[in-house]
C-alpha atoms as a PDB file:
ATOM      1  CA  UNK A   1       8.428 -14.853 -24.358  1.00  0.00           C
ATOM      2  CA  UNK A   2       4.720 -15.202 -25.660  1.00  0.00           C
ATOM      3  CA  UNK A   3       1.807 -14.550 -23.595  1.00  0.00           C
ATOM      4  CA  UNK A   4       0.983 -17.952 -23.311  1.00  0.00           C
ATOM      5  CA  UNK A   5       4.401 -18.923 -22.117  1.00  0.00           C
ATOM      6  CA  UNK A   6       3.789 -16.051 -19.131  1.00  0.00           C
ATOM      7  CA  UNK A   7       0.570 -18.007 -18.592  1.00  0.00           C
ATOM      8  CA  UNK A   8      -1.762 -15.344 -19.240  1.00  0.00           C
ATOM      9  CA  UNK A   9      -5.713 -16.596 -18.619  1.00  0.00           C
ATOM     10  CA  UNK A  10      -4.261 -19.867 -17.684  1.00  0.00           C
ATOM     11  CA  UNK A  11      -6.417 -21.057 -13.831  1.00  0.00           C
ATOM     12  CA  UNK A  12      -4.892 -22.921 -10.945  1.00  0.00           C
ATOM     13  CA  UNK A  13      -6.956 -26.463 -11.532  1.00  0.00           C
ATOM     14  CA  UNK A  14      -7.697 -28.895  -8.599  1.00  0.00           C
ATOM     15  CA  UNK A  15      -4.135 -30.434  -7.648  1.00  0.00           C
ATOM     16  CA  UNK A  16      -1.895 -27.559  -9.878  1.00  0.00           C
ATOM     17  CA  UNK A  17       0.218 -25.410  -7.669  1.00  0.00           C
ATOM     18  CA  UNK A  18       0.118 -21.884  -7.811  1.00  0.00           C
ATOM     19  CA  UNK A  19       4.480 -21.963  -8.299  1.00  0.00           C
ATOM     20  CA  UNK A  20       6.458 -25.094  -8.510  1.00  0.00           C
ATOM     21  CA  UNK A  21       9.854 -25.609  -9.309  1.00  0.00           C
ATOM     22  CA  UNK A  22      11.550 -28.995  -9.718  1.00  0.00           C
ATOM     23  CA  UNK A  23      15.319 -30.317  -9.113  1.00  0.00           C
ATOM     24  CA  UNK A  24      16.180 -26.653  -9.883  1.00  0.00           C
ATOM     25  CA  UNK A  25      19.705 -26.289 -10.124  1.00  0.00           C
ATOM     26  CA  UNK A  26      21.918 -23.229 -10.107  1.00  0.00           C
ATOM     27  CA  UNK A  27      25.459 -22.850 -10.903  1.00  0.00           C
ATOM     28  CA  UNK A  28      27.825 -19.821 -10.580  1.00  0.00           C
ATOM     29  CA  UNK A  29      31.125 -21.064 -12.588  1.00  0.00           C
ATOM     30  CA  UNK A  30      32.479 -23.544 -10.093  1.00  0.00           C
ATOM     31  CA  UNK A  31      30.076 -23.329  -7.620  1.00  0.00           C
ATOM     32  CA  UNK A  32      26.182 -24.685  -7.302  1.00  0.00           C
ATOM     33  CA  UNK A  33      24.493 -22.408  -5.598  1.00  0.00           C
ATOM     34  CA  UNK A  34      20.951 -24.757  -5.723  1.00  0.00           C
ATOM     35  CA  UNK A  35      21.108 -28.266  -6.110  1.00  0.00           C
ATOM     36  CA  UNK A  36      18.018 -30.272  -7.237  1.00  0.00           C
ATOM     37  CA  UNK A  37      15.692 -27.915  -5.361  1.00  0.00           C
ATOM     38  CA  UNK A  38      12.055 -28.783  -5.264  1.00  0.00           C
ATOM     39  CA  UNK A  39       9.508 -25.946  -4.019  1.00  0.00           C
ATOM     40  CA  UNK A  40       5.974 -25.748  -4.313  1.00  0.00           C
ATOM     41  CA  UNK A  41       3.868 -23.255  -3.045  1.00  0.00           C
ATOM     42  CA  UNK A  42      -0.579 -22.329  -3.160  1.00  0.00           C
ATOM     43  CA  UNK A  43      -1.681 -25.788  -2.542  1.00  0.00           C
ATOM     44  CA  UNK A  44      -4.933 -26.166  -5.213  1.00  0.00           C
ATOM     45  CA  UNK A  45      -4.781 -22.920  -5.407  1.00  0.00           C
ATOM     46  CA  UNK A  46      -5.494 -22.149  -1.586  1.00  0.00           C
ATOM     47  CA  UNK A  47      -3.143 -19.244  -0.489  1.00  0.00           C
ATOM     48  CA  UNK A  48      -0.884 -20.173   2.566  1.00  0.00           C
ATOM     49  CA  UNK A  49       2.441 -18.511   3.985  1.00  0.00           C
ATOM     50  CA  UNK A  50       5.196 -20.142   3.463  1.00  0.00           C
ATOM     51  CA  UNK A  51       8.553 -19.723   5.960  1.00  0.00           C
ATOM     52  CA  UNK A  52      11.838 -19.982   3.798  1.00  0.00           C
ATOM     53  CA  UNK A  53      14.559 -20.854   5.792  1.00  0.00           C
ATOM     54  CA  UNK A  54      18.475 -21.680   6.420  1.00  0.00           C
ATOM     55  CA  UNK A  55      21.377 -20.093   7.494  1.00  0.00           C
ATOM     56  CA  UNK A  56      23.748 -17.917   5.324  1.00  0.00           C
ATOM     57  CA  UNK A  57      24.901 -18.901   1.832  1.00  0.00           C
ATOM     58  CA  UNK A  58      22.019 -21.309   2.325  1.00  0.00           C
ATOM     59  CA  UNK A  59      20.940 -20.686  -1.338  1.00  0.00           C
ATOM     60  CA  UNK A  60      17.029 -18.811  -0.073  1.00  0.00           C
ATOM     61  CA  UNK A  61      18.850 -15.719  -1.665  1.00  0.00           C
ATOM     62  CA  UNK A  62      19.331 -17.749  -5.410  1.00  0.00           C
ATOM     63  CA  UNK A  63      16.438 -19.524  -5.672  1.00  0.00           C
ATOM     64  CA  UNK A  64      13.800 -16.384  -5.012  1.00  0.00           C
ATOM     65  CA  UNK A  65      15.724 -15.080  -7.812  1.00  0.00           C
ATOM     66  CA  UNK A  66      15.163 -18.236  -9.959  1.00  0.00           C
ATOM     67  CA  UNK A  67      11.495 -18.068  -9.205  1.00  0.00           C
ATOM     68  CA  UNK A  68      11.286 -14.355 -10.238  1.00  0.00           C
ATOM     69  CA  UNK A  69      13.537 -14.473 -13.043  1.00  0.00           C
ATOM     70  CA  UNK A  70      16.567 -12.650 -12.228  1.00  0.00           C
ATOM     71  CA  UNK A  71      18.713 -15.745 -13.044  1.00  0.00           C
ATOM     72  CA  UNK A  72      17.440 -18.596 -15.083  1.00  0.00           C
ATOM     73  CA  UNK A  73      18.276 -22.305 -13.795  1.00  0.00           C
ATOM     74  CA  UNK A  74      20.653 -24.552 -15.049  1.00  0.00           C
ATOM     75  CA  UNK A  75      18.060 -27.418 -14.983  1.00  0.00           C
ATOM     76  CA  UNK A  76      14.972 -27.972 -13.843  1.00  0.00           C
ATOM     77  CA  UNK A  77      11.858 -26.330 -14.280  1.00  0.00           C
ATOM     78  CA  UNK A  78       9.552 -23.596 -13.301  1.00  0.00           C
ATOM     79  CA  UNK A  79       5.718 -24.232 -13.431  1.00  0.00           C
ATOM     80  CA  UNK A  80       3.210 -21.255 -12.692  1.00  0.00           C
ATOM     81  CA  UNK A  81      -0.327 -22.694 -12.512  1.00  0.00           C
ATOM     82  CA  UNK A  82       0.528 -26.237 -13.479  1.00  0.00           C
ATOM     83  CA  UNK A  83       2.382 -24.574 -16.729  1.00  0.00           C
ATOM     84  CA  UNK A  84       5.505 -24.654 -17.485  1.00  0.00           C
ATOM     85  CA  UNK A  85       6.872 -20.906 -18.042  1.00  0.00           C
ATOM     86  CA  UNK A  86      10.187 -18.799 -18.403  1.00  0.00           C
ATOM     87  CA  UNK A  87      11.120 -16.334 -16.949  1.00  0.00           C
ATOM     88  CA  UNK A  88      13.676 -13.825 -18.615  1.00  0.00           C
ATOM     89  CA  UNK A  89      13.857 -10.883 -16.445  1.00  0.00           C
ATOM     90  CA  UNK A  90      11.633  -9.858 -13.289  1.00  0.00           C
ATOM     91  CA  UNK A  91       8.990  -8.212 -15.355  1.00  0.00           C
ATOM     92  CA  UNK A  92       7.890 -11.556 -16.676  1.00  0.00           C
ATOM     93  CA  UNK A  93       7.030 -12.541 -13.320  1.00  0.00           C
ATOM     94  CA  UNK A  94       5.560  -9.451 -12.321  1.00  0.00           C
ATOM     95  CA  UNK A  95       2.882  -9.987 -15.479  1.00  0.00           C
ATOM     96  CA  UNK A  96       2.275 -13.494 -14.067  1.00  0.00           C
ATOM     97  CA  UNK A  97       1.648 -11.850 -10.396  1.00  0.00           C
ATOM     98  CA  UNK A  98       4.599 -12.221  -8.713  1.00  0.00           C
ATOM     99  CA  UNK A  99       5.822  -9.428  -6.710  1.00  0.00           C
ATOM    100  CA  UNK A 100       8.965  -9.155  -4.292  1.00  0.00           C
ATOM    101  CA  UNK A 101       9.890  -6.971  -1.922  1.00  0.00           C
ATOM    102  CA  UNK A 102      13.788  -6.607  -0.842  1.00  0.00           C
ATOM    103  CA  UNK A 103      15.797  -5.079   2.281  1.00  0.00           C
ATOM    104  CA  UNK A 104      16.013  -1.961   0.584  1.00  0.00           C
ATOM    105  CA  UNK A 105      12.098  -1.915  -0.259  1.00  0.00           C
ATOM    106  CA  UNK A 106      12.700  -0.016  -3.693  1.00  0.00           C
ATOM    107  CA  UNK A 107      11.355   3.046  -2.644  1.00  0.00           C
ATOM    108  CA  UNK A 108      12.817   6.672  -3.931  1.00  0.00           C
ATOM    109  CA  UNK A 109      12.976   9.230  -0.583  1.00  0.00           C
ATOM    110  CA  UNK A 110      12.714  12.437  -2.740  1.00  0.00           C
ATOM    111  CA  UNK A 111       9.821  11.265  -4.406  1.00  0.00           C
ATOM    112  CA  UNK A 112       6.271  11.454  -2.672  1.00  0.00           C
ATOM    113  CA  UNK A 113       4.145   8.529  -1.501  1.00  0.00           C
ATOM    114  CA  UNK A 114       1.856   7.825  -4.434  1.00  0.00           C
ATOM    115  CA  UNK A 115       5.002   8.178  -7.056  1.00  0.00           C
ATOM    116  CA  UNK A 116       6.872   5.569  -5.164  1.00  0.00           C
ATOM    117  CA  UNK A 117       2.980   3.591  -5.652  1.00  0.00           C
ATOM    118  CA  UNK A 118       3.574   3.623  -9.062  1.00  0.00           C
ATOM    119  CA  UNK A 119       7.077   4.134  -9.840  1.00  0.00           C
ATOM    120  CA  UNK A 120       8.435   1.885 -13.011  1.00  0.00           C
ATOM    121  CA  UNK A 121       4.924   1.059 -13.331  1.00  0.00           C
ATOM    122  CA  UNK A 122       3.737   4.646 -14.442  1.00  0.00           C
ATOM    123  CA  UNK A 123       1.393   3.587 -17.194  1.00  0.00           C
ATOM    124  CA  UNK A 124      -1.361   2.019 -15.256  1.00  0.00           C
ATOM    125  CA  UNK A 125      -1.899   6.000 -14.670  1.00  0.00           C
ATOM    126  CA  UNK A 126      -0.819   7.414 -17.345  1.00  0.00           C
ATOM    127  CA  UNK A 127      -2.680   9.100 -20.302  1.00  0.00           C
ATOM    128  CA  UNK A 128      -1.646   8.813 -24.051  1.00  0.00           C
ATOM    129  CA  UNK A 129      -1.805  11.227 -26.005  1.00  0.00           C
ATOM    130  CA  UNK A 130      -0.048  10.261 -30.068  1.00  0.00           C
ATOM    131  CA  UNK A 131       3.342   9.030 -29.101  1.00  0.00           C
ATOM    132  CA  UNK A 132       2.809  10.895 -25.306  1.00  0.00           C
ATOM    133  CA  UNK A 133       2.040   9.905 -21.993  1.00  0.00           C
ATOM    134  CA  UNK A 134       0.872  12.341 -19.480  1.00  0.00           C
ATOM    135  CA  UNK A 135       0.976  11.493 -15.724  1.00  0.00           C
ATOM    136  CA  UNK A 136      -2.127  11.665 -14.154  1.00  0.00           C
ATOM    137  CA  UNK A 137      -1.653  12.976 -10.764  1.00  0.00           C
ATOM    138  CA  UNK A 138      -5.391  12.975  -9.761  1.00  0.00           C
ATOM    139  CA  UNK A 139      -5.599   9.202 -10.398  1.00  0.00           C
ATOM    140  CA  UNK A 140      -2.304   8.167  -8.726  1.00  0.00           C
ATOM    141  CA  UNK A 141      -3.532   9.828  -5.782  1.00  0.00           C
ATOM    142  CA  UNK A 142      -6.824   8.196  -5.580  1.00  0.00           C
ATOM    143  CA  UNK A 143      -5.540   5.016  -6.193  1.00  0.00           C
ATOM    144  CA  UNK A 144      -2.790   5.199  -4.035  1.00  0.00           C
ATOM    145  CA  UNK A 145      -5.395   6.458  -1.229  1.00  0.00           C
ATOM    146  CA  UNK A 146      -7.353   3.090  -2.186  1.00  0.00           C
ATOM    147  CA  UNK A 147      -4.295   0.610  -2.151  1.00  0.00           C
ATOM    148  CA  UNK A 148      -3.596   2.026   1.512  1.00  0.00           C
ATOM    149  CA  UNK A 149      -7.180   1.839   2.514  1.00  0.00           C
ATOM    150  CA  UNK A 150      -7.329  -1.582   1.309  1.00  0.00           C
ATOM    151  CA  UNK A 151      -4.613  -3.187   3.276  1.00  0.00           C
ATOM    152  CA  UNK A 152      -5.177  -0.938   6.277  1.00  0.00           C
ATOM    153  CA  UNK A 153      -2.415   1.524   6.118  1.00  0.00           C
ATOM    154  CA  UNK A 154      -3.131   5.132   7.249  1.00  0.00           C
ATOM    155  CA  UNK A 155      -1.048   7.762   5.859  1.00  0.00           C
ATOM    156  CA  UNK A 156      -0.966  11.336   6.632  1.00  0.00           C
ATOM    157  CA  UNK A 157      -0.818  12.511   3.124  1.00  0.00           C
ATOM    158  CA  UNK A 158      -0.119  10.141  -0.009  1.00  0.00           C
ATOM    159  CA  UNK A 159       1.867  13.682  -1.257  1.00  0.00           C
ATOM    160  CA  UNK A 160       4.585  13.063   1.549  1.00  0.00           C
ATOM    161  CA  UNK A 161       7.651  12.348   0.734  1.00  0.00           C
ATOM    162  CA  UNK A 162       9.312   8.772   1.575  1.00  0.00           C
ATOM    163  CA  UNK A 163      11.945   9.911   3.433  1.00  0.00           C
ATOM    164  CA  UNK A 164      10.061  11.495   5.851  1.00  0.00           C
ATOM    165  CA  UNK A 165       8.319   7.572   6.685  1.00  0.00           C
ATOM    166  CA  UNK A 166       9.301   5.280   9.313  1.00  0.00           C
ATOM    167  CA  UNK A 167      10.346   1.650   9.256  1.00  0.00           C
ATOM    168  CA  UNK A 168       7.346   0.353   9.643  1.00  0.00           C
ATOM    169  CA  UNK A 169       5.238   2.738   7.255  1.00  0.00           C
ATOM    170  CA  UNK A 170       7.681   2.166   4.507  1.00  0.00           C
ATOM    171  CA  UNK A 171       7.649  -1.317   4.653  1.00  0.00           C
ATOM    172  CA  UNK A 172       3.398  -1.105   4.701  1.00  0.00           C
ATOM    173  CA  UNK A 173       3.978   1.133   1.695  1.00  0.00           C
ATOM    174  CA  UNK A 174       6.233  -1.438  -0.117  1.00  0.00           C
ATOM    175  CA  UNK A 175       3.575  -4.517   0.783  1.00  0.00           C
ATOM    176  CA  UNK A 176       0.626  -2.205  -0.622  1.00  0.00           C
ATOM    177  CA  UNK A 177       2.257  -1.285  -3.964  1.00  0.00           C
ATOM    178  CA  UNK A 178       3.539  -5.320  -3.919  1.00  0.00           C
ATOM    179  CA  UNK A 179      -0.216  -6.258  -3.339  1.00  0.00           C
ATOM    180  CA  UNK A 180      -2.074  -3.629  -5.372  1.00  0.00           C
ATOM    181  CA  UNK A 181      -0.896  -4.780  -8.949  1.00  0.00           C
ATOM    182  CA  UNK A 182      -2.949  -7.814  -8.889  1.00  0.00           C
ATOM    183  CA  UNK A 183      -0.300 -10.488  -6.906  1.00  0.00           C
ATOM    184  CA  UNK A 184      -0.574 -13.932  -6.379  1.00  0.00           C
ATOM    185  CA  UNK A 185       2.544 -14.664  -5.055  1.00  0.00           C
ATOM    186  CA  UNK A 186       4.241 -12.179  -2.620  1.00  0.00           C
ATOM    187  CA  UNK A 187       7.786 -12.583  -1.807  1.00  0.00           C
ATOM    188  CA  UNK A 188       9.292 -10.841   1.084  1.00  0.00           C
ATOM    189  CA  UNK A 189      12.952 -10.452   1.876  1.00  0.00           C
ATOM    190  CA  UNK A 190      13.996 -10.051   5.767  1.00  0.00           C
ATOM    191  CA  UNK A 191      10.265  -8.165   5.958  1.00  0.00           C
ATOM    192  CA  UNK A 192      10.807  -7.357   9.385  1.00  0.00           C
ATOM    193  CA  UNK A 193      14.317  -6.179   9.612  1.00  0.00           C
ATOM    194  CA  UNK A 194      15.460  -2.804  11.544  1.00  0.00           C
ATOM    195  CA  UNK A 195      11.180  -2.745  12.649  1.00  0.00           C
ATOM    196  CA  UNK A 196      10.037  -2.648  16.724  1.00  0.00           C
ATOM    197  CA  UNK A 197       7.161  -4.383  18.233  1.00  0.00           C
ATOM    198  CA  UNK A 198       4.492  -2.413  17.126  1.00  0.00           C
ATOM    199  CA  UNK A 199       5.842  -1.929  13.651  1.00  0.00           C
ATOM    200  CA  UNK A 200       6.033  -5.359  13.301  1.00  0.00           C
ATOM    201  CA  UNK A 201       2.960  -6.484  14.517  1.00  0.00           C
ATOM    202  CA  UNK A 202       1.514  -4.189  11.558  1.00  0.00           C
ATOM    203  CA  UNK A 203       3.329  -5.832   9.025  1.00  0.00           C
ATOM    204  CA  UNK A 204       2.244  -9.500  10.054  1.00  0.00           C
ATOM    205  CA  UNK A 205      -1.175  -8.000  10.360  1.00  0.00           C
ATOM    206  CA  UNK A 206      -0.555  -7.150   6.768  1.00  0.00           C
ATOM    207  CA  UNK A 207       0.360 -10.623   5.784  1.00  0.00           C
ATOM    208  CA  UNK A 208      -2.381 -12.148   7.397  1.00  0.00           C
ATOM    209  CA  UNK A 209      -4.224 -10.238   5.532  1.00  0.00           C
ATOM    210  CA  UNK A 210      -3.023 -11.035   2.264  1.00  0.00           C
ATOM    211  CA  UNK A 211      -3.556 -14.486   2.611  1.00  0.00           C
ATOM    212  CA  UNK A 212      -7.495 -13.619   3.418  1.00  0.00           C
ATOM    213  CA  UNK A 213      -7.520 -12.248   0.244  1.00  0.00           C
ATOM    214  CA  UNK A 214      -5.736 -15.018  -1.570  1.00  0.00           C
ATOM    215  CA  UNK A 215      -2.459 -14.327  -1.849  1.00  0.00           C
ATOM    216  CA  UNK A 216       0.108 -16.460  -0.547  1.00  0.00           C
ATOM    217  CA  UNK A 217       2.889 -15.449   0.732  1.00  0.00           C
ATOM    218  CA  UNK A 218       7.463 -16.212   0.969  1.00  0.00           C
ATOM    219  CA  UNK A 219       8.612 -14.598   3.805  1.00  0.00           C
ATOM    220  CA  UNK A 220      12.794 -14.912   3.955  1.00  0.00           C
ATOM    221  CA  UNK A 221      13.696 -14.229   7.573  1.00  0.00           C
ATOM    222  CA  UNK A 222      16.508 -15.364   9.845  1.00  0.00           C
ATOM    223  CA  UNK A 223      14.094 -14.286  13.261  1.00  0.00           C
ATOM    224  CA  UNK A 224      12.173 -17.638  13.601  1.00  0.00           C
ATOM    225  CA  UNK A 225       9.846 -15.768  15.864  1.00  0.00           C
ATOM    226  CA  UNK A 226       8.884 -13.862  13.871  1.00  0.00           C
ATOM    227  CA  UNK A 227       7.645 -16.216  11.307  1.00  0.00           C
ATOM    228  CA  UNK A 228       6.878 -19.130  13.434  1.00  0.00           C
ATOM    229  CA  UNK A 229       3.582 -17.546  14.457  1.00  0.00           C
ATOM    230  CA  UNK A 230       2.403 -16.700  11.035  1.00  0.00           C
ATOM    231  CA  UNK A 231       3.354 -19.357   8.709  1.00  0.00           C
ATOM    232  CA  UNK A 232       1.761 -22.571   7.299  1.00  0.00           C
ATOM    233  CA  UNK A 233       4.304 -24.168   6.128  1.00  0.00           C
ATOM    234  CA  UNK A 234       8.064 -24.302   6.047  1.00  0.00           C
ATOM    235  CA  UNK A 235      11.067 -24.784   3.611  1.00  0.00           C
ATOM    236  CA  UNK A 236      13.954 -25.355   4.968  1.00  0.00           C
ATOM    237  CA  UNK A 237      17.510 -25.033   2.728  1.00  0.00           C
ATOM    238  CA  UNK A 238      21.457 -25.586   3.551  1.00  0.00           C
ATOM    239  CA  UNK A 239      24.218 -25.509   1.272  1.00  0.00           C
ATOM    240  CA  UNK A 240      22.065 -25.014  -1.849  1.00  0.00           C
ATOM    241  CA  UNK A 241      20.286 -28.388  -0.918  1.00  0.00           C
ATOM    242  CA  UNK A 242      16.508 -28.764   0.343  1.00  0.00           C
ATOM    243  CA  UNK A 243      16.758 -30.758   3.976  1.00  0.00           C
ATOM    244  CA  UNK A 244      13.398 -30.189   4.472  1.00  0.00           C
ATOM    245  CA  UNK A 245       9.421 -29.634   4.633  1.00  0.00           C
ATOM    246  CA  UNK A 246       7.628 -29.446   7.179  1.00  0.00           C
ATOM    247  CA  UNK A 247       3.792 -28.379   7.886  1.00  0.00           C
ATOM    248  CA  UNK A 248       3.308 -26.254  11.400  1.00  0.00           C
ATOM    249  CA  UNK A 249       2.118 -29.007  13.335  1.00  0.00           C
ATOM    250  CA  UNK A 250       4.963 -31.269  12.338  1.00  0.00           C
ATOM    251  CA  UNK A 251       7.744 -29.318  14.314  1.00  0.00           C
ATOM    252  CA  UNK A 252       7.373 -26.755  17.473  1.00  0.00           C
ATOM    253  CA  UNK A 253       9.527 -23.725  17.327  1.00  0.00           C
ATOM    254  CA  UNK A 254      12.354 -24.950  19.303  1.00  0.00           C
ATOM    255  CA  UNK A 255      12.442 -28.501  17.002  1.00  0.00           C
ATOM    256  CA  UNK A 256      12.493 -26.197  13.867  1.00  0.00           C
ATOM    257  CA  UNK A 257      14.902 -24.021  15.074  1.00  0.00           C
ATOM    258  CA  UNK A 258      17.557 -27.181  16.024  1.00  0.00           C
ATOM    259  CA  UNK A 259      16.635 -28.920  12.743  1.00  0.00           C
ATOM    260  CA  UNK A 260      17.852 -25.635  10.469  1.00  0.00           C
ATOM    261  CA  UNK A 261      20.969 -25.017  13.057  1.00  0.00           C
ATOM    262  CA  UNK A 262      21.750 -29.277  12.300  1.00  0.00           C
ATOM    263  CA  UNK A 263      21.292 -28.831   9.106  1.00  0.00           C
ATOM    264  CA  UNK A 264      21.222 -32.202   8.717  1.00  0.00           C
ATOM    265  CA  UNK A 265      18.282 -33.426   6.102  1.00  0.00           C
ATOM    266  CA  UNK A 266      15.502 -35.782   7.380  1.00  0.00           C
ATOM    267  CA  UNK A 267      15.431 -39.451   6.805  1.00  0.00           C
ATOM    268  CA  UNK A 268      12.304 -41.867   6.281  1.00  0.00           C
END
C-alpha cells in the first residue's frame, strides 16, 4: 500500500467527508454480514459524534472493522478524505488517523502507565542507535504526563501500574493514547461499559472534548442514554442492512429507541 493510497498530505476539501464508505458489503462464506452499507462521517471536515446503533448481530461489530481494516469488503468502497484508500491491516488506518478503542481497552496490567501510552507504538520514543533502539524512559514519561494533561486526566503517577487503575481511569487512559497519536477519527467500542455515574460522566466529558479539538467521534453502545445526550448524529443498522439516519433533532430518545427495537427501515 503506497503512501498515497493511505492518503498521506491529502486535506478534507469543502463537501469531502472525513470517512465514507459506499454499498459496503461483507460476506462470511454463506452469510452477509453488511449489505450495501453506506456511512459517512466529518461533514466538510467539521468533527461531529456519531451514535452507531442496532441490536445484536446487527453488523456495527463488521463494519468498524471494515473501516479500520481488519477485514476488507467484498464490494464497495472506502474513501478517507474524498480518496479512495485500502486498508490491509489496522496499522494502515492508524497512519491515516484512525484509532479504536475495544471492550478490553488494549492495555497490559503489569506494565506501568506511560508503557501502556506507547505500547506497539514504541518508536515515537525511541532512540536509534546503528541497527538499535533504546527506550527513552524520560520522554515517555513527559509525554505521557502531556497526553493526560491535555485531555484532562489526572493520574497519580504515569509509573503506576495498570492494574492498579479503575474503570473509569483506564478507559481515560485508553481515549488519551487513542487521541494523542494525531486522530481524526476515534472509534469507541461499548466506551462506557462496567463504568458508574461519575466515571462516566468523565469519559463523555472526554468526548466532548475531542470533538472541540476536531476529532470526530463512533461511539458503539447498546445504553441509548448514554449516547443520546452526546451525539450529533445517528446510524442506525439491523441485520447487516442500514434502516437509517437520522440527525438529533429528527428523532427524541424514546422515537429512536422504538425505531432501532422495529427495526423496520424508513420510507419516503
Amino acid at each position: 500500500m503506497s503512501d498515497n493510497e493511505r492518503g498521506k498530505g491529502m486535506s478534507n476539501n469543502k463537501g469531502d467527508w472525513l470517512l465514507e464508505g459506499r454499498n459496503i458489503v461483507k460476506r462470511f462464506g454463506p452469510i452477509t454480514s453488511l449489505d450495501g452499507v453506506d456511512i459517512q462521517i466529518g461533514r466538510s471536515g467539521q468533527a461531529e459524534v456519531i451514535g452507531l446503533l442496532g441490536d445484536n448481530g446487527a453488523g456495527k461489530s463488521t463494519l468498524i472493522k471494515v473501516l479500520t481494516g481488519v477485514h476488507s469488503p467484498d464490494e464497495g468502497q472506502v474513501s478517507w478524505e474524498g480518496q479512495p484508500i485500502r486498508m490491509d491491516s489496522p496499522r494502515d488506518a492508524m497512519k491515516l488517523g484512525i484509532s479504536t478503542v475495544y471492550q478490553d481497552l488494549g492495555l497490559v496490567d503489569t506494565v506501568s502507565i506511560y508503557r501502556n501510552m506507547f505500547l506497539g507504538r514504541e518508536e515515537a520514543v525511541c532512540s536509534k542507535v546503528g541497527p538499535f533502539r533504546f527506550l527513552q524512559i524520560d520522554k515517555a514519561r513527559s509525554e505521557t504526563k502531556k497526553a493526560l494533561e491535555k485531555t484532562g486526566i489526572t493520574v497519580r503517577s504515569v509509573d503506576e501500574l495498570a492494574a492498579k487503575l479503575s474503570g473509569g481511569e483506564r478507559q481515560s487512559i485508553a481515549l488519551a493514547r487513542a487521541i494523542y497519536f494525531d486522530t481524526k477519527l476515534l472509534i469507541l467500542d461499548e466506551p462506557f461499559a462496567a463504568l458508574g455515574l461519575k466515571e462516566t460522566a468523565r469519559v463523555l466529558e472526554m468526548i466532548n472534548r475531542a470533538r472541540e479539538e476536531g476529532v470526530s467521534v463512533i461511539l458503539i453502545v447498546h445504553n441509548m442514554h448514554h449516547v443520546y445526550p452526546i451525539a450529533d448524529r445517528f446510524i442506525v443498522l439491523s441485520h447487516g442492512k442500514l434502516i437509517g439516519k437520522f440527525d438529533k433533532a429528527e428523532k427524541t430518545l424514546d422515537e429512536l429507541s422504538e425505531f432501532i427495537v422495529s427495526g423496520v427501515a424508513e420510507t419516503d
